[in-house]
Protein backbone atom coordinates (compact mmCIF):
# COMPACT_ATOMS: atom_id res chain seq x y z
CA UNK A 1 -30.43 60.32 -18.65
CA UNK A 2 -28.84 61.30 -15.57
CA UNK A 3 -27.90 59.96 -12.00
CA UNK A 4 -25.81 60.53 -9.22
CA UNK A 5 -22.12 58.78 -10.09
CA UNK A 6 -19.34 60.13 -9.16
CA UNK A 7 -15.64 59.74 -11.12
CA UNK A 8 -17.15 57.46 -14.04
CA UNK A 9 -14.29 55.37 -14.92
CA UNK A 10 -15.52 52.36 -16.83
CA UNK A 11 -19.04 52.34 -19.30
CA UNK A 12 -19.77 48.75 -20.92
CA UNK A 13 -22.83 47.39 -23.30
CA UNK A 14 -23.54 43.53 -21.82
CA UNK A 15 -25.07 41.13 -24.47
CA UNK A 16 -28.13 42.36 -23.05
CA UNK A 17 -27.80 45.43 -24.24
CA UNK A 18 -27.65 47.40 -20.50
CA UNK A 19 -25.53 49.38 -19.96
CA UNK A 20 -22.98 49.30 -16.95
CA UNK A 21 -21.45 52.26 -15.34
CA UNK A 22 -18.75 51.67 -12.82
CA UNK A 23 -17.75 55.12 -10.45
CA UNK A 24 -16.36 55.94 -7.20
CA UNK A 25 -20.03 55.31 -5.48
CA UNK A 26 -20.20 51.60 -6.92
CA UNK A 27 -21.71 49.91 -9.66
CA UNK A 28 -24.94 51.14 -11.89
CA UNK A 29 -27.16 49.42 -14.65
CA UNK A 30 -29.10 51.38 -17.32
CA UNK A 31 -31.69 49.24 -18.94
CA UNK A 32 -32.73 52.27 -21.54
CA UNK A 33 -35.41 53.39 -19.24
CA UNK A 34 -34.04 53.88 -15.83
CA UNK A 35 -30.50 53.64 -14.13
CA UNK A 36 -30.35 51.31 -10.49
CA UNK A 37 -27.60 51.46 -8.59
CA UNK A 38 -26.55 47.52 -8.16
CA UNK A 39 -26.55 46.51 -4.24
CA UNK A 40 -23.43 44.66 -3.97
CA UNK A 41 -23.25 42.86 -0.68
CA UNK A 42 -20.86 42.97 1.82
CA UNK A 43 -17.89 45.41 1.79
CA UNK A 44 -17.84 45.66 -1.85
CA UNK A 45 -20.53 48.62 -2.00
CA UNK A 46 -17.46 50.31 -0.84
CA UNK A 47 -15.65 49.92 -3.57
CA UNK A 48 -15.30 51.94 -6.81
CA UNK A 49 -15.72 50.19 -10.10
CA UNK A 50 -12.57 50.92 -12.61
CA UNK A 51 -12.85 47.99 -15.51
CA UNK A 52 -16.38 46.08 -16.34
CA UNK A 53 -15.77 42.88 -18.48
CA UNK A 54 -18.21 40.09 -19.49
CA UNK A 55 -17.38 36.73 -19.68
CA UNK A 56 -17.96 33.94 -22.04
CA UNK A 57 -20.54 32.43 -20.22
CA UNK A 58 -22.62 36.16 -19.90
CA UNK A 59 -21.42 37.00 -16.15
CA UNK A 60 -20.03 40.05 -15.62
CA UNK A 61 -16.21 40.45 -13.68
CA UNK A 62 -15.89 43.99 -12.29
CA UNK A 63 -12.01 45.27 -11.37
CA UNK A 64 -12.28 47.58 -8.04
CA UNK A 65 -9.85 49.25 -6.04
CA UNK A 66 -10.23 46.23 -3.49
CA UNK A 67 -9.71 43.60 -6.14
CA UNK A 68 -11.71 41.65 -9.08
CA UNK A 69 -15.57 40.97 -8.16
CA UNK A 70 -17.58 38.53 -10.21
CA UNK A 71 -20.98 38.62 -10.57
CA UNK A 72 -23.71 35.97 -11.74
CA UNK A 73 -26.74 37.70 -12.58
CA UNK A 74 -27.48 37.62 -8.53
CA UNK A 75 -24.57 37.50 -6.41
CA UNK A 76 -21.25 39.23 -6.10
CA UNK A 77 -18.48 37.14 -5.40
CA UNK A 78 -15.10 39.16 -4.55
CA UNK A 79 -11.90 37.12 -6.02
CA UNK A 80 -9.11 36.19 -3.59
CA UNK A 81 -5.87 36.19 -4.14
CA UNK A 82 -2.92 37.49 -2.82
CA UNK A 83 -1.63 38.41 -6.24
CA UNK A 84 -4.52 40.56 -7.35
CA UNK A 85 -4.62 44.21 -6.33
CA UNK A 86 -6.50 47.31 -7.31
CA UNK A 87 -7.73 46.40 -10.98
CA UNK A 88 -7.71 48.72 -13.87
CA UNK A 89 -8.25 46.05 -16.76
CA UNK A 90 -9.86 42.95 -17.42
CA UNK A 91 -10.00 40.76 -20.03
CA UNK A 92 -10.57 36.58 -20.47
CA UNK A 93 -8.63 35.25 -23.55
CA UNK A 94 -10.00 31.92 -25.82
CA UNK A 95 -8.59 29.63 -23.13
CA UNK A 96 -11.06 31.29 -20.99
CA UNK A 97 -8.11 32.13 -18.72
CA UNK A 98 -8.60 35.93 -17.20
CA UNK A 99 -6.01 38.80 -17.21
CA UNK A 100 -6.50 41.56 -14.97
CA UNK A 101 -4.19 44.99 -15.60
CA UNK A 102 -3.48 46.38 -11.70
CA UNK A 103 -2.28 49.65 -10.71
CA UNK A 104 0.69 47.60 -9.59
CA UNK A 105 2.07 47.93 -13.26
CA UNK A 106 1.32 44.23 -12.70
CA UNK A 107 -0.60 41.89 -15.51
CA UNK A 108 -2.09 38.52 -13.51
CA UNK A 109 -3.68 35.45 -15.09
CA UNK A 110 -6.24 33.90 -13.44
CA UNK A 111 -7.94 30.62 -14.26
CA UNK A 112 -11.63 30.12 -12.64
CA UNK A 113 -12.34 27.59 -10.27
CA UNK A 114 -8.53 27.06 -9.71
């Protein structure tokens, strides 16, 4: 297998069993035949991928250099908040709360759909 990413920084196995591979040139999904490079929309193609998480519920929540993305199985949603900044970790706890690690040297909970 090879394709075009550059600066791999984050590989993860979804329940799925694809595999994600976040870069410098975006996001990519290997489904153990051939890699796609995921279309994010807007800005966010932009951005390069540094942490890939899944959630409880099976989506997955991407950390960028522009901030936290979520994504549904079909549509990227970018997470605002003032307090979240380039993110180099993710992770959501039993409460289903969600920490993300930034290159602030900053650690920031975040509760969905608060």
């Amino acid at each position: 297998m090879a394709f075009d990413i550059d600066n791999c920084f984050a590989i993860y196995e979804d329940r799925e069993g694809y595999l994600w591979f976040g870069g410098v040139n975006g996001l990519f999904r290997y489904d153990g035949k051939k890699t796609k490079k995921m279309q994010m929309t807007t800005d966010l193609d932009k951005k390069s991928v540094c942490a890939i998480a899944q959630d409880s519920q099976g989506h997955l929540w991407l950390g960028t250099d522009g901030g936290v993305v979520h994504y549904n199985g079909q549509l990227f949603q970018t997470i605002k908040s003032p307090h979240i900044g380039p993110v180099l970790q993710i992770l959501e706890d039993r409460d289903g709360s969600f920490w993300f690690g930034t290159v602030q040297n900053t650690l920031v909970r975040f509760r969905s759909g608060q």
